[in-house]
Protein backbone atom coordinates (compact mmCIF):
# COMPACT_ATOMS: atom_id res chain seq x y z
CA UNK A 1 -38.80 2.56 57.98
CA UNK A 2 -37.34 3.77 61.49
CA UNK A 3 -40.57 1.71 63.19
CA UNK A 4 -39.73 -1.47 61.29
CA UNK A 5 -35.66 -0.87 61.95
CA UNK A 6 -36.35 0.01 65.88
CA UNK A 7 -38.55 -3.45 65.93
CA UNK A 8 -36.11 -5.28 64.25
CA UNK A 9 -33.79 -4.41 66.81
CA UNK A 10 -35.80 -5.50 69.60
CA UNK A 11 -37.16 -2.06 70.61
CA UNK A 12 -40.67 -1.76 71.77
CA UNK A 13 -42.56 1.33 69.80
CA UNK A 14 -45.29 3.77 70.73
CA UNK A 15 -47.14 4.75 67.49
CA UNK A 16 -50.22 7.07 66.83
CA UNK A 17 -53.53 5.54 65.32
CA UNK A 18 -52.41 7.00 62.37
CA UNK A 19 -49.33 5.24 61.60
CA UNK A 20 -49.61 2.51 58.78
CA UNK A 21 -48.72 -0.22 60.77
CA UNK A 22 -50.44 1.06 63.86
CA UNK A 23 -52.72 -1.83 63.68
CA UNK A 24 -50.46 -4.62 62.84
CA UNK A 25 -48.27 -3.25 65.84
CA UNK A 26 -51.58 -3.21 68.06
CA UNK A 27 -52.38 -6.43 66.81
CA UNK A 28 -48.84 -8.58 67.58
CA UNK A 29 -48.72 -6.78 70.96
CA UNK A 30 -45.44 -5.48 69.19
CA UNK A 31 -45.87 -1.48 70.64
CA UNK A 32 -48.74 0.88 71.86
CA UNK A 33 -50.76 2.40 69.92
CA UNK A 34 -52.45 5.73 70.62
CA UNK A 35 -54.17 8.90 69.73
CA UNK A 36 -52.09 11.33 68.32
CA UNK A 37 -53.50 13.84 71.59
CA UNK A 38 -50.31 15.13 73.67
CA UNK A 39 -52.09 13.46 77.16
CA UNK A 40 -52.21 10.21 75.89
CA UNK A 41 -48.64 9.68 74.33
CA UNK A 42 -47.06 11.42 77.15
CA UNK A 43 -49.13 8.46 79.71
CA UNK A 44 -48.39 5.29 77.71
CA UNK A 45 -44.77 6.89 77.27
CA UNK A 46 -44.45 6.80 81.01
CA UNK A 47 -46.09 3.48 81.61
CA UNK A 48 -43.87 1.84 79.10
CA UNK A 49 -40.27 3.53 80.00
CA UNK A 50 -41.36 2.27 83.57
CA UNK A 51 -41.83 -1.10 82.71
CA UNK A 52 -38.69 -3.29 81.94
CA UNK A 53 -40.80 -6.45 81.28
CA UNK A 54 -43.26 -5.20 78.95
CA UNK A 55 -40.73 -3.28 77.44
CA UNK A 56 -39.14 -6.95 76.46
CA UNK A 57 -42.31 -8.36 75.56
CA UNK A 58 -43.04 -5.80 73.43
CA UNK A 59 -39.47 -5.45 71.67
CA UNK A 60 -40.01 -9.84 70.98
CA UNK A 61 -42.96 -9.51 69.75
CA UNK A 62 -41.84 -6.41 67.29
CA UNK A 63 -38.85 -8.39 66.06
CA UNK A 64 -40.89 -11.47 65.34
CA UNK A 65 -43.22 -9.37 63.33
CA UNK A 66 -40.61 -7.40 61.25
CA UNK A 67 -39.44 -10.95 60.52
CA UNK A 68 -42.68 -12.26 59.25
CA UNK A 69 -43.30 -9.14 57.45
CA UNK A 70 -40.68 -7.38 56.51
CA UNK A 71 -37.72 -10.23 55.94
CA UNK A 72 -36.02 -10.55 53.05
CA UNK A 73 -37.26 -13.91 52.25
CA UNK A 74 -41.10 -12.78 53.01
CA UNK A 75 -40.83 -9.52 50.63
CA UNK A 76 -39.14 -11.42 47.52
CA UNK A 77 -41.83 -13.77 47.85
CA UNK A 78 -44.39 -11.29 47.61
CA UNK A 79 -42.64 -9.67 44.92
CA UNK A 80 -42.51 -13.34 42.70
CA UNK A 81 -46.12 -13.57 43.31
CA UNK A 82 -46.57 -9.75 42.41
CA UNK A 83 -44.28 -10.14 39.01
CA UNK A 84 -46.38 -13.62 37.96
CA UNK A 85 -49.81 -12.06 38.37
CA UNK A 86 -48.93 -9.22 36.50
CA UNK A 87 -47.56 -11.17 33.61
CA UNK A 88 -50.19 -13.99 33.93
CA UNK A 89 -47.84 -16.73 34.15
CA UNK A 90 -48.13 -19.11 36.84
């Protein structure tokens, strides 16, 4: 939840390959994805708190994603469609 509440607010994210999401972040350009190895997330930490533009891009892309995704109207949508294939009405 704190990755989909940080890019609803706009904030860029820097996620392991292991995260859930890591690929739908990768993906909509919403964060950077990387190994979970100490070098790595320690580099793309520095190249992204030094970068005030992609920083922006980044946190727009994120909350454009949480709203496709992860909005209110999107989930209780998937949730009708869940409830009707599970009862077998259409």
């Amino acid at each position: 939840m704190v990755l989909v509440e940080g890019m609803a607010a706009g904030l860029p994210v820097l996620v392991s390959d292991e995260v859930g999401l890591a690929v739908d972040i990768q993906e909509s350009g919403a964060g950077i994805v990387v190994k979970a190895e100490p070098t790595a997330v320690t580099q793309e930490w520095s190249r992204l708190t030094g970068d005030a533009d992609l920083r922006a891009q980044m946190g727009s892309k994120g909350r454009r994603l949480v709203e496709e995704r992860f909005s209110a109207e999107v989930v209780l949508q998937q949730m009708h469609e869940l409830f009707r294939s599970v009862s077998g009405t259409r």
